[in-house]
Every structure is written in C-alpha cells, then in structure tokens.
Protein backbone atom coordinates (compact mmCIF):
# COMPACT_ATOMS: atom_id res chain seq x y z
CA UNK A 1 14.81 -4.01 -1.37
CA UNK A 2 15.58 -1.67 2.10
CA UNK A 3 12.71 -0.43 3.76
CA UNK A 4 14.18 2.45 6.83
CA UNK A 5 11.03 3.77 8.85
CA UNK A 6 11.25 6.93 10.95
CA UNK A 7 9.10 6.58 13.74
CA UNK A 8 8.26 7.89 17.36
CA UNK A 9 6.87 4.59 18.78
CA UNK A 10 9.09 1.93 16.80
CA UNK A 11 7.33 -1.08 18.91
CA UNK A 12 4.25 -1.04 16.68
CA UNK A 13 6.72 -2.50 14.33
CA UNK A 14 7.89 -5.65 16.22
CA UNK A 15 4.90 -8.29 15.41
CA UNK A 16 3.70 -7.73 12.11
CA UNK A 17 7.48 -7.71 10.79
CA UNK A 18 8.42 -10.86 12.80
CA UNK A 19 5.45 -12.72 11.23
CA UNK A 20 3.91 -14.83 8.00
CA UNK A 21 5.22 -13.60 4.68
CA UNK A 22 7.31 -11.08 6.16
CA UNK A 23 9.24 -13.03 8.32
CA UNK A 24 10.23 -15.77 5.71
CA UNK A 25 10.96 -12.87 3.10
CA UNK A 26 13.25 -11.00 5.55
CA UNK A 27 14.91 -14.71 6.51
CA UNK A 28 15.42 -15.24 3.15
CA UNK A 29 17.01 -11.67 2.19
CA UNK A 30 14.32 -10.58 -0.03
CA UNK A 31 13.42 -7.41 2.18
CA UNK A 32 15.31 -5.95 4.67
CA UNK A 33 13.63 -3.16 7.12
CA UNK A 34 14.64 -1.15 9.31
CA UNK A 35 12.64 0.66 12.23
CA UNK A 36 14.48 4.04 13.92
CA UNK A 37 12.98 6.31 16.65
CA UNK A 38 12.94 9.98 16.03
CA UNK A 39 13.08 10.25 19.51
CA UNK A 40 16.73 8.91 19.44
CA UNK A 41 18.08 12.21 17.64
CA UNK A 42 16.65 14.42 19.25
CA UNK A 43 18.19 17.52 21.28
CA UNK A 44 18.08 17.95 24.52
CA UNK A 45 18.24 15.84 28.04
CA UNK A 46 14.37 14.78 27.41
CA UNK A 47 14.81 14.24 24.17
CA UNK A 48 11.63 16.57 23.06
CA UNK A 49 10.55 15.74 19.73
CA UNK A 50 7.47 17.98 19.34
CA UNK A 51 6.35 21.54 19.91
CA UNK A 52 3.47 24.51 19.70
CA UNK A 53 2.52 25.86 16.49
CA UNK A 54 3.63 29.69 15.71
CA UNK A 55 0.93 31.24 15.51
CA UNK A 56 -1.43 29.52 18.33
CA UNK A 57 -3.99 26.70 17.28
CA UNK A 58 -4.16 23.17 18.88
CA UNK A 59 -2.41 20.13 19.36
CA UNK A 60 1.70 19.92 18.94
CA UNK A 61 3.69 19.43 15.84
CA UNK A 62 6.64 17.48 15.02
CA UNK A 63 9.99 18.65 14.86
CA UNK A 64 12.05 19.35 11.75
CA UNK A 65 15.44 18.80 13.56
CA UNK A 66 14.96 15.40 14.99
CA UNK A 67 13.30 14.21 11.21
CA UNK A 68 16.43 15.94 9.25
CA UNK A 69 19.21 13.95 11.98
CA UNK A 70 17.55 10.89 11.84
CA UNK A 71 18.06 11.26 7.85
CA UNK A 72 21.03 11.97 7.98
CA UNK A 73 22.05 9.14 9.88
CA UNK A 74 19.78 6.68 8.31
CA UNK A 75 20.19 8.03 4.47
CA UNK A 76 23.94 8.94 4.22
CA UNK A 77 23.11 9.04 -0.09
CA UNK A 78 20.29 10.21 -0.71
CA UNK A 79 20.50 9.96 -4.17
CA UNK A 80 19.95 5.95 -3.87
CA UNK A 81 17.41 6.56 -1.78
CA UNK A 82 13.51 7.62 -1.80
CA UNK A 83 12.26 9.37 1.15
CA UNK A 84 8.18 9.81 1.81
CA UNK A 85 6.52 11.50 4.79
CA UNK A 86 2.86 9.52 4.89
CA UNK A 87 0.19 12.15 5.24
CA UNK A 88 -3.29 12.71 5.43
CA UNK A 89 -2.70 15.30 2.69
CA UNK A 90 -0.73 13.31 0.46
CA UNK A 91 -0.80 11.44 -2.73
CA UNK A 92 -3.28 8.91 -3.36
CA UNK A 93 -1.60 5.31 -2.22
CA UNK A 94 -2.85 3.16 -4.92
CA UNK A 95 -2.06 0.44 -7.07
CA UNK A 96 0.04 1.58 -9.45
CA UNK A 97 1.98 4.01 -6.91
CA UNK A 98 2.91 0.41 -4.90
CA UNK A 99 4.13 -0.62 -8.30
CA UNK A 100 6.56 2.41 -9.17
CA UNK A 101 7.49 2.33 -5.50
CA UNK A 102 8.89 -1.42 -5.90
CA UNK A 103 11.31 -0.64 -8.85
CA UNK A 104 13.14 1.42 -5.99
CA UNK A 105 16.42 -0.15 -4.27
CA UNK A 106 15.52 1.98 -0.60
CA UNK A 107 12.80 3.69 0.37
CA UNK A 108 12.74 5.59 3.91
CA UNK A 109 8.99 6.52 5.30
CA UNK A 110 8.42 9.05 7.65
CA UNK A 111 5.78 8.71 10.28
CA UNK A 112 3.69 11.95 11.44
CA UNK A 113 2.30 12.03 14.57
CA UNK A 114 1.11 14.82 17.01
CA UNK A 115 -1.12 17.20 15.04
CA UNK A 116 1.41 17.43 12.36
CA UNK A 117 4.69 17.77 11.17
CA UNK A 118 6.41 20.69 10.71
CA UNK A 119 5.84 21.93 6.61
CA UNK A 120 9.33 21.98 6.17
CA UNK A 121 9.58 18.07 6.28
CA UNK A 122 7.72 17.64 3.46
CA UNK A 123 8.65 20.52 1.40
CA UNK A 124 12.85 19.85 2.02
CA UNK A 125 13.16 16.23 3.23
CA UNK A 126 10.84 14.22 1.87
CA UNK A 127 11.03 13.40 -2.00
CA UNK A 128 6.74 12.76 -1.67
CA UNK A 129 3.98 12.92 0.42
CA UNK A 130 1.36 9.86 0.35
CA UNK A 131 -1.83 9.14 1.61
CA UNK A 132 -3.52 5.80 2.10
CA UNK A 133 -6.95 7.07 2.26
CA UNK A 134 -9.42 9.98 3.20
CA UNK A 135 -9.29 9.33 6.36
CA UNK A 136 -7.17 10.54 9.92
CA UNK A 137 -4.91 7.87 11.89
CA UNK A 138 -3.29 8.88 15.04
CA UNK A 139 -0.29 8.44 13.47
CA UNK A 140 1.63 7.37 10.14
CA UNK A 141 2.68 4.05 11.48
CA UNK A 142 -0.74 1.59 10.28
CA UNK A 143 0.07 3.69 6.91
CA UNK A 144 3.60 2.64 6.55
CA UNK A 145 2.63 -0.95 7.53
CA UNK A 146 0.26 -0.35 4.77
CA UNK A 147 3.18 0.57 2.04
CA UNK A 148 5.43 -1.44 2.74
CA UNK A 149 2.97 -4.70 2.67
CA UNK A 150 1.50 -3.24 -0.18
CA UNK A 151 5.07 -2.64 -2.05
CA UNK A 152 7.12 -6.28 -0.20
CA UNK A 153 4.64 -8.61 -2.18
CA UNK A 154 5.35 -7.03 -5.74
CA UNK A 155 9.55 -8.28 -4.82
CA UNK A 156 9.34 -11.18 -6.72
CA UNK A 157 9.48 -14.27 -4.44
CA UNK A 158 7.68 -12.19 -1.71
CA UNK A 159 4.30 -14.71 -1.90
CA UNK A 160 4.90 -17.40 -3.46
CA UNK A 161 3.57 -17.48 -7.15
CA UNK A 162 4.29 -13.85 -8.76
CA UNK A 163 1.83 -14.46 -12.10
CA UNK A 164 -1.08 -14.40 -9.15
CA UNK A 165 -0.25 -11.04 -7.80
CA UNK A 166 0.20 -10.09 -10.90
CA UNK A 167 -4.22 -10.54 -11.23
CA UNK A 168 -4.78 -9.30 -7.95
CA UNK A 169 -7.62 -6.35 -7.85
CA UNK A 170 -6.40 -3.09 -9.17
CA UNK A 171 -3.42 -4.81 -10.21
CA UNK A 172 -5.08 -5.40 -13.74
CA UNK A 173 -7.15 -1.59 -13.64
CA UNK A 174 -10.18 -3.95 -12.30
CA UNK A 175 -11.28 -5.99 -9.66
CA UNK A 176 -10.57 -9.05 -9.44
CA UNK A 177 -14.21 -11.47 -9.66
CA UNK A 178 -15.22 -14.27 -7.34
CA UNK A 179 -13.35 -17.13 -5.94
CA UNK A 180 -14.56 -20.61 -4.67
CA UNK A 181 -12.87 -24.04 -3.84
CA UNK A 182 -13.99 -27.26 -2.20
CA UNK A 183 -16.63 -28.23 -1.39
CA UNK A 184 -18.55 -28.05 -4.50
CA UNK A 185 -21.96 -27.38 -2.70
CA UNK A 186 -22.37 -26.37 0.58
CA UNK A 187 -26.07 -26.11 2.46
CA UNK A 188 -27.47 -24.62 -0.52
CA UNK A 189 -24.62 -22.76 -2.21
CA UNK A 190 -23.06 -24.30 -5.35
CA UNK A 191 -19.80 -23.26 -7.24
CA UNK A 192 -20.83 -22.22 -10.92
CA UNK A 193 -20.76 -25.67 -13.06
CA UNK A 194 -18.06 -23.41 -15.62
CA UNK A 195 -15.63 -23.82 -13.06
CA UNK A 196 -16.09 -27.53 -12.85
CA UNK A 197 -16.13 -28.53 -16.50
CA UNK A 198 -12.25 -27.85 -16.85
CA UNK A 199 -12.83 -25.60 -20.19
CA UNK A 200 -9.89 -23.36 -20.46
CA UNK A 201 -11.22 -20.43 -22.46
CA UNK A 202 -14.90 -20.60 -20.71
CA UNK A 203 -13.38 -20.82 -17.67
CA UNK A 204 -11.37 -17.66 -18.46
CA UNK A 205 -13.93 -15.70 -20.54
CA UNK A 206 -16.06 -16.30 -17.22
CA UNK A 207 -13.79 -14.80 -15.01
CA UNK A 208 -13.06 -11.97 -17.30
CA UNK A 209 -16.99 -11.30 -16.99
CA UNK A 210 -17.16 -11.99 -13.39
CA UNK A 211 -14.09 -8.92 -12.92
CA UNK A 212 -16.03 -6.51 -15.08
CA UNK A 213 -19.85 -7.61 -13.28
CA UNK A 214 -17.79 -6.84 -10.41
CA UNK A 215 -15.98 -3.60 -11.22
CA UNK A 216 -19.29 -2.30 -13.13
CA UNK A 217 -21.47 -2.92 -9.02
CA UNK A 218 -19.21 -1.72 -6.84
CA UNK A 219 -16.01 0.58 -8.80
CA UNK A 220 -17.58 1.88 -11.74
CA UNK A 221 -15.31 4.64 -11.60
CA UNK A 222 -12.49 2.14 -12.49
CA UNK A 223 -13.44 1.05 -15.85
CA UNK A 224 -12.90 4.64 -17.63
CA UNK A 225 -9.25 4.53 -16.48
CA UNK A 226 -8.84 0.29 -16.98
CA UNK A 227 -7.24 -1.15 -20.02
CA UNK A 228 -10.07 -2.73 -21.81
CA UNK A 229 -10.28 -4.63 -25.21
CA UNK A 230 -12.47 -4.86 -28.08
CA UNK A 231 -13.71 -8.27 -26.23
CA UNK A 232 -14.30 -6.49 -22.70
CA UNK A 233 -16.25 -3.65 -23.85
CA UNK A 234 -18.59 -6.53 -25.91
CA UNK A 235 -18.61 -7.96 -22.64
CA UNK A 236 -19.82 -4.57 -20.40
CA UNK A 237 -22.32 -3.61 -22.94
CA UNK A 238 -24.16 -7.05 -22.29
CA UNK A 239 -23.58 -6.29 -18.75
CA UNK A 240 -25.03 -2.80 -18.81
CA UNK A 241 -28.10 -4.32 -20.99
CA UNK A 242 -29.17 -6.62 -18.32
CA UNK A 243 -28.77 -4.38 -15.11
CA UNK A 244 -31.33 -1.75 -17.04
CA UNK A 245 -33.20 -5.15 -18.15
C-alpha cells in the first residue's frame, strides 16, 4: 500500500514515519509513503501558495493551482489512485472508513492549511473529504498522521498478530473491555479470578460482558448500530437490570 501526502510543511512528517511500527513496516515493504510540498509547484519566484478570499473575510486560503500540479505530478493515473482533502467539514473518520480505505492500492491526502482551501479542491480534485473529529487543527497534517496510522495497521503484517486488531475497539461495532497482566495483585488491586482459572468459554463470555458493560457506560450510542447476537442482547438486558438496580 502507497500513501502520497500533499503538504505545506512536509517536516512534521520526518519522526513519526522514521519510527516503531512504521519504520519496520516501511523497511520491510509493507507501506510505502511519500511526503511532497505544495510549496514545490507553485508559480511564481516566491513560490506563493495562498491568497485572500473574493469577497473579503479573514485569514488566507489555499491555492487550487499549486494542489492540482502537485497531483498531477504525484498521481499521473488517477484511476489507481484515491485522493482525500482532510477537512474540518468532512466525513466522519471512523472505523469502518479506515477499513474501506485499506482495500485501496494508493491513497494521496491533501493537507489544508491557512483558513481554508480553495472549494474547488474538494469539489474537482479530491475523490472525498474526511474529518477526524469535531474539532479545528491548524492544519491537516496531525489528521493525515491520524489516517494513515489508523489505515497502515489494518495491512496485514503491519503489528504483528492481525486476529488482535481484528478485536480492537470499534473494530468489532464495540469497545473493546478491560485488560490486565502481571502482577496478579498489586497494593490493593486484583485481576478478576476468571482470568486466572484458564476456562476458555468463561474467560470469553467474560470479556464479551466486560465490551458490552463498557460500550453500555461510556458509547451507548454504539450498540444500536453494533452487530449483536441472541447471546449479547441476554447479556445487555442483565446489564441494563443492574445499573437501574
């Protein structure tokens, strides 16, 4: 999988892509990425990337021209390719975006920056707009970072065993329920005897109870859109019972 990232300050790039899982998944050919700066195709002795808006208001916008070169250059087929300009009015990131995203061969993300970027961007260049929250950065770099971590560890090999990403939260429509390891007890906090006794099926109808607990405290909003069996809802309506006991 390609990752290409349009971007006006391409440094913010360097350490997170030259360390931990990244590193050893780019070493190893998993993911390769790719980090161009708008700046670089852009007209003009100084290179001017940004300008006012028609029609007055604050702050500068982004260019169309430099975004549409640096395509060019970048994308020479676009039909191989999936292009997506991150933005504060954009798409939900979630979940299950990251996991249509990773059945793609190349994706190329644009970063905003300035006040904006120029409509036509995102209405002629960019196949989709995402967001990674409800929330303004100063730019769409920490959001790319964000997709492409998000995306890189569904590549198979990416982190080591795939089955456990595979039961990450949201991954299953839930979260996921607590985790503990040694020591057993520490001061005065002991890990639940279930997870002790080495009983398959209590161990997993446990954490299966522990996820929905979980989801049903903190996400409730999760479990009318999570795939739940005959067994789980059992499970939720005992739940339910003893929050209103």
């Amino acid at each position: 999988m390609r990752f290409d990232i349009l971007t006006l300050f391409p440094e913010i790039f360097d350490s997170p892509f030259r360390a931990s899982l990244f590193k050893r998944a780019i070493d190893r050919g998993l993911i390769e990425i790719g980090v161009h700066n708008i700046r670089d195709y852009a007209a003009g002795k100084h290179r001017v990337t940004d300008d006012v808006p028609f029609g007055g208001g604050g702050g500068m916008i982004l260019k169309v021209e430099p975004v549409d070169r640096a395509l060019q250059a970048v994308v020479p087929d676009r039909h191989s390719s999936l292009v997506i300009l991150l933005s504060p009015q954009g798409e939900p990131f979630t979940q299950a975006a990251a996991e249509e995203l990773s059945l793609s061969s190349h994706i190329v993300l644009i970063c905003g920056h300035y006040e904006g970027v120029d409509e036509r961007v995102g209405r002629h260049l960019a196949d989709r707009e995402l967001s990674i929250g409800d929330y303004v950065l100063s730019g769409g770099e920490f959001a790319a970072l964000v997709v492409v971590d998000a995306v890189s560890r569904l590549v198979r090999g990416f982190a080591g065993n795939h089955e456990t990403i595979l039961n990450d939260s949201h991954s299953t429509g839930l979260l996921e329920g607590p985790h503990y390891t040694r020591p057993r007890r520490y001061q005065d906090w002991k890990v639940p005897e279930v997870l002790l006794s080495g009983h398959e099926k209590n161990i997993r109808l446990w954490r299966r109870r522990e996820s929905l607990k979980r989801t049903l405290e903190r996400r409730p909003d999760l479990l009318t859109r999570a795939d739940l069996t005959e067994e789980d809802q059992i499970m939720l309506g005992a739940l339910r019972d003893e929050s209103e006991g």
